[in-house]
Protein backbone atom coordinates (compact mmCIF):
# COMPACT_ATOMS: atom_id res chain seq x y z
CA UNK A 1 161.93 63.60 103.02
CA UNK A 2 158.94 64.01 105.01
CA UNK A 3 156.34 67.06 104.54
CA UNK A 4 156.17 69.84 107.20
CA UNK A 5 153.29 69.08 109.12
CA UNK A 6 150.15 71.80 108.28
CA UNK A 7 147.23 72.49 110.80
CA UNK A 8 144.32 72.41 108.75
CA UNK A 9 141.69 74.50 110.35
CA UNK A 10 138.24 74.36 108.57
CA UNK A 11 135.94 77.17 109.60
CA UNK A 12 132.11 77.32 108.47
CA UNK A 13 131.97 80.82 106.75
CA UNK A 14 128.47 81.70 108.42
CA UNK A 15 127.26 84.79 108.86
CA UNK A 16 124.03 86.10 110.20
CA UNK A 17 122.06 89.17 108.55
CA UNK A 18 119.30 90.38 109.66
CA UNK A 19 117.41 92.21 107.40
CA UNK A 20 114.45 94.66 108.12
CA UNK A 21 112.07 95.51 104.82
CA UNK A 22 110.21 98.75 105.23
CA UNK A 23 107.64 99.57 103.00
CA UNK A 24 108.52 103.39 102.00
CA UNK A 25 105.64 105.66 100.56
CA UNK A 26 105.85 109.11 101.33
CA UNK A 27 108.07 111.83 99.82
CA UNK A 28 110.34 111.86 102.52
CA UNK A 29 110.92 108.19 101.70
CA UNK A 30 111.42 107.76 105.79
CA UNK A 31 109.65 104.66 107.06
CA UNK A 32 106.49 104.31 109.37
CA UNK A 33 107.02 105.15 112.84
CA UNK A 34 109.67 108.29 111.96
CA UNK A 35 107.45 110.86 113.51
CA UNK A 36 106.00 110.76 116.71
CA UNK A 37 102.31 111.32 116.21
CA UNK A 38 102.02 110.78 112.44
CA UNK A 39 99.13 110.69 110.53
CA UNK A 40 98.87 108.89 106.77
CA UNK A 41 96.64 109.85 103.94
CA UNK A 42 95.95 107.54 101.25
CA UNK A 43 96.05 109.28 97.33
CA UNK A 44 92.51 108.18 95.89
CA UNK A 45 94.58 107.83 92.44
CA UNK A 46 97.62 106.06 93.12
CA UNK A 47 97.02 104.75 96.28
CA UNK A 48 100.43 105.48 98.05
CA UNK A 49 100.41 106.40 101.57
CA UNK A 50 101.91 109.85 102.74
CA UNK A 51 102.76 111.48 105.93
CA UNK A 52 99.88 114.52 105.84
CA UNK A 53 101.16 116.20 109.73
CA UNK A 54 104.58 116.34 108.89
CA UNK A 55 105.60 116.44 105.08
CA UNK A 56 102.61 117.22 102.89
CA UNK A 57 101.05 119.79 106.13
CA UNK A 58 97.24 118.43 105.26
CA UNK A 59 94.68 118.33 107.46
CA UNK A 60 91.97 115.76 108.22
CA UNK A 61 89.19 117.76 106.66
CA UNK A 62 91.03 117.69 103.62
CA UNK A 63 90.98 114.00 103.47
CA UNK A 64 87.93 112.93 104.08
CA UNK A 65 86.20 111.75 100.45
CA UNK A 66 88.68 112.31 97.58
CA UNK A 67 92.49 113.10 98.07
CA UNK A 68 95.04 113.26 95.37
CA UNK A 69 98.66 113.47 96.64
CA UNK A 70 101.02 116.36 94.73
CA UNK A 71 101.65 114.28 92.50
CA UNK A 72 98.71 113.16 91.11
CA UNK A 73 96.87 116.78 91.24
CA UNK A 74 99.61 117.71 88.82
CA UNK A 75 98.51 115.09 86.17
């Protein structure tokens, strides 16, 4: 008795993914580039960044010399 004759069809399982890494650091955890016209402040204490036009509603006087984001003006 002979064995039914099998197609055996080998297929390389690739698969491409692309992967984007955004560094997120405001409190709307959005990446850069979300709003048109943004502006970033730095915290002088942790050093995150954060959206001041849009989220946190600060204005450039307010960070020129020392600026401590919401969170660290709680501590």
């Amino acid at each position: 008795m002979t064995l039914f004759p099998v197609k055996r069809v080998r297929r390389a399982l690739t698969k491409i993914v692309t992967v984007e890494a955004f560094e997120i650091h405001c409190v709307c955890r959005l990446p850069e580039g979300t709003f048109p016209r943004e502006s970033w402040g730095k915290c002088t204490n942790c050093f995150r960044w954060y959206h001041t036009n849009n989220c946190l509603k600060v204005s450039k006087t307010e960070l020129k010399g020392k600026w401590l984001c919401p969170s660290c003006s709680m501590n």
